[in-house]
N, C-alpha and C. Protein backbone atom coordinates (compact mmCIF):
# COMPACT_ATOMS: atom_id res chain seq x y z
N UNK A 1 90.60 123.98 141.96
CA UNK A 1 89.31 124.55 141.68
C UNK A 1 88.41 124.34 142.90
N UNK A 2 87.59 125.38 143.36
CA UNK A 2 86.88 125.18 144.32
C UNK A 2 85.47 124.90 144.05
N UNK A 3 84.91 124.24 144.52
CA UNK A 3 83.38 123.75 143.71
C UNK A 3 82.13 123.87 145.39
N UNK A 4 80.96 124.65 144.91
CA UNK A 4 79.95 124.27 145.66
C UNK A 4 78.87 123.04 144.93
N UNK A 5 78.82 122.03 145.42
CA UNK A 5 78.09 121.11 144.75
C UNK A 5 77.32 120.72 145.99
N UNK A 6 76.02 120.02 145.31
CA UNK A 6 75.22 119.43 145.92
C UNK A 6 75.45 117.91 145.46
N UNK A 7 74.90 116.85 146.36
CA UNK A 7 75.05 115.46 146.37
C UNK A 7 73.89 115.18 146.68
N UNK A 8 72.56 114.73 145.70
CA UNK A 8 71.61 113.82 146.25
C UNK A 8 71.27 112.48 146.19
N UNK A 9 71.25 111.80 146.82
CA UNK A 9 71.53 110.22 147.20
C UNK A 9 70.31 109.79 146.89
N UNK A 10 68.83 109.79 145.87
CA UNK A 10 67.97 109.28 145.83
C UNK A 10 68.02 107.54 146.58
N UNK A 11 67.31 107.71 147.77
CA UNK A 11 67.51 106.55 148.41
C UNK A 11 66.04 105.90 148.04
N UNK A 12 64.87 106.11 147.30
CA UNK A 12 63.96 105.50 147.03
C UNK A 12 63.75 106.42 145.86
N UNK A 13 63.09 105.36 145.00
CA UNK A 13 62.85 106.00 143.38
C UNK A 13 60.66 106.07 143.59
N UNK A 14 60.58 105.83 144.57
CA UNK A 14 58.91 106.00 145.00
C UNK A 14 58.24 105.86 146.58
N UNK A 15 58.55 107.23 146.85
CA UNK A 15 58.26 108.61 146.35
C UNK A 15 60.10 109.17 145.67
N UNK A 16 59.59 109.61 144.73
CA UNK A 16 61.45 110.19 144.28
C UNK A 16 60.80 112.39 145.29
N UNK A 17 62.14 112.43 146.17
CA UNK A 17 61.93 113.48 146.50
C UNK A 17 62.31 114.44 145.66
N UNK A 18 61.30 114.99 145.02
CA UNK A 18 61.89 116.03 144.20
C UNK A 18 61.43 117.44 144.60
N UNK A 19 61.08 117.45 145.66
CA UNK A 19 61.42 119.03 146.73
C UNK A 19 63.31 119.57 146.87
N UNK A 20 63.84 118.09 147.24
CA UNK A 20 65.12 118.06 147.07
C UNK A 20 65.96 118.70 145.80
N UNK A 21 65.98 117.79 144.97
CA UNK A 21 66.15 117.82 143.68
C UNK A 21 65.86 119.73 143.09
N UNK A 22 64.67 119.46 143.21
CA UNK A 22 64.57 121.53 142.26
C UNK A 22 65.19 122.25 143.43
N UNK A 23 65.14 122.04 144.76
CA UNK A 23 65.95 123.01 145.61
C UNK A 23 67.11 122.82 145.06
N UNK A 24 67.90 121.61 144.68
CA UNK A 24 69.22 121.99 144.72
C UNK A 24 69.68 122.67 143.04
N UNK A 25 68.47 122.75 142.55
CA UNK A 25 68.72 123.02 140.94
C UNK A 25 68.61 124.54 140.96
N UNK A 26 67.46 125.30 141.68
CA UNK A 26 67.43 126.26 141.86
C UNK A 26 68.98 126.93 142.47
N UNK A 27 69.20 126.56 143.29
CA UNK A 27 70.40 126.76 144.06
C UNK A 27 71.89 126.77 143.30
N UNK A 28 71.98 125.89 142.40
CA UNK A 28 73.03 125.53 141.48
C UNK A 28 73.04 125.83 139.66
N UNK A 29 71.80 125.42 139.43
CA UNK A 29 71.60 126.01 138.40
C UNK A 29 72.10 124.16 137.01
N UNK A 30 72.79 123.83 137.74
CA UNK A 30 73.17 122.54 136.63
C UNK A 30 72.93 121.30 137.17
N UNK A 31 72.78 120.40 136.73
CA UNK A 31 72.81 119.15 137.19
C UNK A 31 73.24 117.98 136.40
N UNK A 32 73.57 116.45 136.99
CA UNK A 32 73.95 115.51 136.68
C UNK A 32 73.46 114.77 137.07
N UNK A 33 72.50 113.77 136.57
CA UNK A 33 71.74 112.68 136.84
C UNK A 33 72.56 111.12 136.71
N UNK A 34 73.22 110.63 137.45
CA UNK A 34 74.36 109.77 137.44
C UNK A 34 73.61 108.32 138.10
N UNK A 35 73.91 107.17 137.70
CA UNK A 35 73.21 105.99 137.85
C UNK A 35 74.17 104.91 137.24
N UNK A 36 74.06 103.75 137.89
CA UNK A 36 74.86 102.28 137.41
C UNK A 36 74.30 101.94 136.06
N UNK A 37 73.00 101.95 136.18
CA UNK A 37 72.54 100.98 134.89
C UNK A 37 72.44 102.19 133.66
N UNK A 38 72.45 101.68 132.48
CA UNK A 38 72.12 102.76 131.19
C UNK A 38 71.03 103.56 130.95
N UNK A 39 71.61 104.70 130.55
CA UNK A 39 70.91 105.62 130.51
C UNK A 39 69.40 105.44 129.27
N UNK A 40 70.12 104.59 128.77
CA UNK A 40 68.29 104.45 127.56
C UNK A 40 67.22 103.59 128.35
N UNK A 41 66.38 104.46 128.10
CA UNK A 41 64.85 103.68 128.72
C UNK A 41 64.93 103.53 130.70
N UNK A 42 65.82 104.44 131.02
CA UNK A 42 66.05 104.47 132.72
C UNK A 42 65.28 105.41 133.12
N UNK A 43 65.25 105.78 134.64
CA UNK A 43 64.70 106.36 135.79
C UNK A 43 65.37 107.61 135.55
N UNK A 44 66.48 107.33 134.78
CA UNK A 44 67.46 108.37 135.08
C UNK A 44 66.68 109.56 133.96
N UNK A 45 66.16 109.26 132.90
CA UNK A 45 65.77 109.88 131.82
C UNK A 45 64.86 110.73 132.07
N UNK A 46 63.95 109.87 133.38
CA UNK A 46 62.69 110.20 133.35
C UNK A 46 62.72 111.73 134.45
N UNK A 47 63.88 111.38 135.67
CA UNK A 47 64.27 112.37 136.08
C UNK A 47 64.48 113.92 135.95
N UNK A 48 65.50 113.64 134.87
CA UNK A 48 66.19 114.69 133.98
C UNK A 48 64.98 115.24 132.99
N UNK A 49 63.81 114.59 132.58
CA UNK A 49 62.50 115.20 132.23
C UNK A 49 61.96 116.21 132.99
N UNK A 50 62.29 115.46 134.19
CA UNK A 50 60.97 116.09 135.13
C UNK A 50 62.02 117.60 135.50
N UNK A 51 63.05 117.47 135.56
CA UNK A 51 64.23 118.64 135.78
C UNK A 51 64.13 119.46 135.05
N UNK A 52 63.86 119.40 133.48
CA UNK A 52 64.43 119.88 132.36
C UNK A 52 62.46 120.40 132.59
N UNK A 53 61.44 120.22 132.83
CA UNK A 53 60.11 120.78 132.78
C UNK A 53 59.85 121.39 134.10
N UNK A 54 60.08 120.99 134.68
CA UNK A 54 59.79 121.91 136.10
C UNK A 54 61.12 123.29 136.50
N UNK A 55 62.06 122.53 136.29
CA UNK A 55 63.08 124.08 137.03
C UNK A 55 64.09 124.58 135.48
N UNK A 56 63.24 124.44 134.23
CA UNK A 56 63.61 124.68 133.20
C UNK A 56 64.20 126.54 133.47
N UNK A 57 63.32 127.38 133.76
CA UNK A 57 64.37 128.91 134.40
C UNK A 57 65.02 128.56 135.21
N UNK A 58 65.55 128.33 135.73
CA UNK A 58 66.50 127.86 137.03
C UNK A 58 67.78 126.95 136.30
N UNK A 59 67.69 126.46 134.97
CA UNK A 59 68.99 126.00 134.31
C UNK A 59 70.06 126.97 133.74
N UNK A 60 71.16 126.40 133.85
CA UNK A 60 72.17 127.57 133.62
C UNK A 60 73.03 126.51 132.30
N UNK A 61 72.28 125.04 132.36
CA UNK A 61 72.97 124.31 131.42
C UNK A 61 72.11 123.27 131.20
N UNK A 62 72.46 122.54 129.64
CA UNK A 62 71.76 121.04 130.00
C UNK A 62 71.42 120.27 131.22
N UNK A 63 70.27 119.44 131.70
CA UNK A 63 70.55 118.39 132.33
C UNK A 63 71.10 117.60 131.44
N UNK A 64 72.27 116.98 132.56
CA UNK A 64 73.32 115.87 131.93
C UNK A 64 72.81 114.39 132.42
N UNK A 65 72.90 113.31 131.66
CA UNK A 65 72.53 112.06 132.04
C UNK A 65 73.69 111.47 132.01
N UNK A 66 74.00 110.31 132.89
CA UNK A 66 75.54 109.38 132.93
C UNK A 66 75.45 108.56 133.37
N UNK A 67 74.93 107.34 132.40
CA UNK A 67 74.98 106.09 132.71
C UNK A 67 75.60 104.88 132.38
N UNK A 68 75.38 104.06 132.80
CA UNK A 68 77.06 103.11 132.18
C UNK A 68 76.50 102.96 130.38
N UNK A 69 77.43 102.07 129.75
CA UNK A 69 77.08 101.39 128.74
C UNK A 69 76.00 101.02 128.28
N UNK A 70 75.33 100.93 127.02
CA UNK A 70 74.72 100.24 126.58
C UNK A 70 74.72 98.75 125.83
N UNK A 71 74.98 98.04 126.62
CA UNK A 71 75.55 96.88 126.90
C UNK A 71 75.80 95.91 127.47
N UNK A 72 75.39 95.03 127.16
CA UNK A 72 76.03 93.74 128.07
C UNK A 72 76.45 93.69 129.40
N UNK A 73 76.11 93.39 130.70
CA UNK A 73 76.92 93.50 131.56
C UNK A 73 78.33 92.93 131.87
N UNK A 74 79.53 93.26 131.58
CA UNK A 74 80.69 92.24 131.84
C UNK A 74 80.85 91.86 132.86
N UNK A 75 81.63 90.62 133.16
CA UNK A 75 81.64 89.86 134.09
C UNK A 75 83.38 90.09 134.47
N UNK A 76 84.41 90.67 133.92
CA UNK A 76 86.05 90.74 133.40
C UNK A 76 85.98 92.17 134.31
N UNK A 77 86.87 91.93 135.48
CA UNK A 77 87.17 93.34 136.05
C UNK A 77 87.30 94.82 135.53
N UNK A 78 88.46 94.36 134.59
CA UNK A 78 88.81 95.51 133.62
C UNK A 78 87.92 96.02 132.50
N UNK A 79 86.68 95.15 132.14
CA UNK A 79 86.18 95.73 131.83
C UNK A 79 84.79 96.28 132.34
N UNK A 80 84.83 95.72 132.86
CA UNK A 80 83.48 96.79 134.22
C UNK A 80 83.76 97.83 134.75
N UNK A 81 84.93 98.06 135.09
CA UNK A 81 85.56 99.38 135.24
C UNK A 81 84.85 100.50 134.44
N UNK A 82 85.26 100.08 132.75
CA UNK A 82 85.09 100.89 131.48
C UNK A 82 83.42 100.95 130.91
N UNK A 83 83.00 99.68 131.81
CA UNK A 83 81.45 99.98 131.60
C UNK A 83 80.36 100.59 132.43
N UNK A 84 80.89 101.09 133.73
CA UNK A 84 79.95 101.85 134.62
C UNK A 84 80.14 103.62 134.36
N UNK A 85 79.19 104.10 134.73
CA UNK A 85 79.06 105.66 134.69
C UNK A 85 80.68 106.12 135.19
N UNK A 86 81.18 105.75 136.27
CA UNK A 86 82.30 106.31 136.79
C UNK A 86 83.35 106.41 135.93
N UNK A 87 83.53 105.84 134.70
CA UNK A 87 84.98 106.35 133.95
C UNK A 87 84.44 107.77 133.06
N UNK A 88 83.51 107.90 133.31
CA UNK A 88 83.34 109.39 132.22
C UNK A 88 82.70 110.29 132.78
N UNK A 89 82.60 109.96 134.80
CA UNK A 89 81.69 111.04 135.48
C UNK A 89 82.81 112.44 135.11
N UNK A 90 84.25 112.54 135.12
CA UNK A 90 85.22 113.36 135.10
C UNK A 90 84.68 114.14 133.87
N UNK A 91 84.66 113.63 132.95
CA UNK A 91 84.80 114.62 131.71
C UNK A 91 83.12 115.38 131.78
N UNK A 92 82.16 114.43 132.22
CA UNK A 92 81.17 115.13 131.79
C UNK A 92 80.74 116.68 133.01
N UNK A 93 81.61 116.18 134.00
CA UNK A 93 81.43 117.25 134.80
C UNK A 93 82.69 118.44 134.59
N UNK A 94 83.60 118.17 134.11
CA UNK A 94 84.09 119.27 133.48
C UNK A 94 83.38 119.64 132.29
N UNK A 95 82.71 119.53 131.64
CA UNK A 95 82.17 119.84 130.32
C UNK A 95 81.15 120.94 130.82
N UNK A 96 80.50 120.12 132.11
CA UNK A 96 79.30 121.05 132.52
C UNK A 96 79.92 122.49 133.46
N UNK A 97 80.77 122.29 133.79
CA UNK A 97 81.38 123.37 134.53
C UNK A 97 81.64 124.54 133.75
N UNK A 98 82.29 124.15 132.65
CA UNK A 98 82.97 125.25 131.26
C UNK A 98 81.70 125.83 130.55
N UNK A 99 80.41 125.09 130.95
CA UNK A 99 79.28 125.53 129.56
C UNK A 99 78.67 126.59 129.95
């Protein structure tokens, strides 16, 4: 499958560049708001607000949120693995691809 995607690296959450951000929404049309810590009560939420109100014509799909667990941080390799965003970035970006 060939994919044009954008990658934005929010390297400061103040100022959050979101000139960036709606350019690349405009441009793409979907997005994924992806982060270590959980998605309830995060930056990440507040993001995907500001996405979902400002370049709301410019969506071609949900904004998606993907954050680890709600939970505990483990300290057990194997299961930190299963508790960060990265074991379910796969499915949720195929989900968003098909919608």
């Amino acid at each position: 499958m060939d994919l044009d995607i954008d990658i934005i690296d929010l390297r400061s959450l103040a100022p959050i560049d979101y000139n960036a951000v709606e350019n690349s929404v405009k441009r793409t049309g979907k997005v994924i708001v992806l982060g270590e810590d959980s998605a309830v009560g995060s930056v990440m939420k507040d993001i995907a607000a500001h996405i979902a109100d400002v370049c709301f014509e410019y969506l071609d799909a949900p904004v998606k949120v993907v954050g680890s667990l709600n939970t505990p941080i483990p300290f057990e390799k194997g299961l930190e693995n299963q508790y960060l965003a990265n074991y379910k970035l796969d499915e949720v970006i195929k989900n968003l691809l098909e919608y």
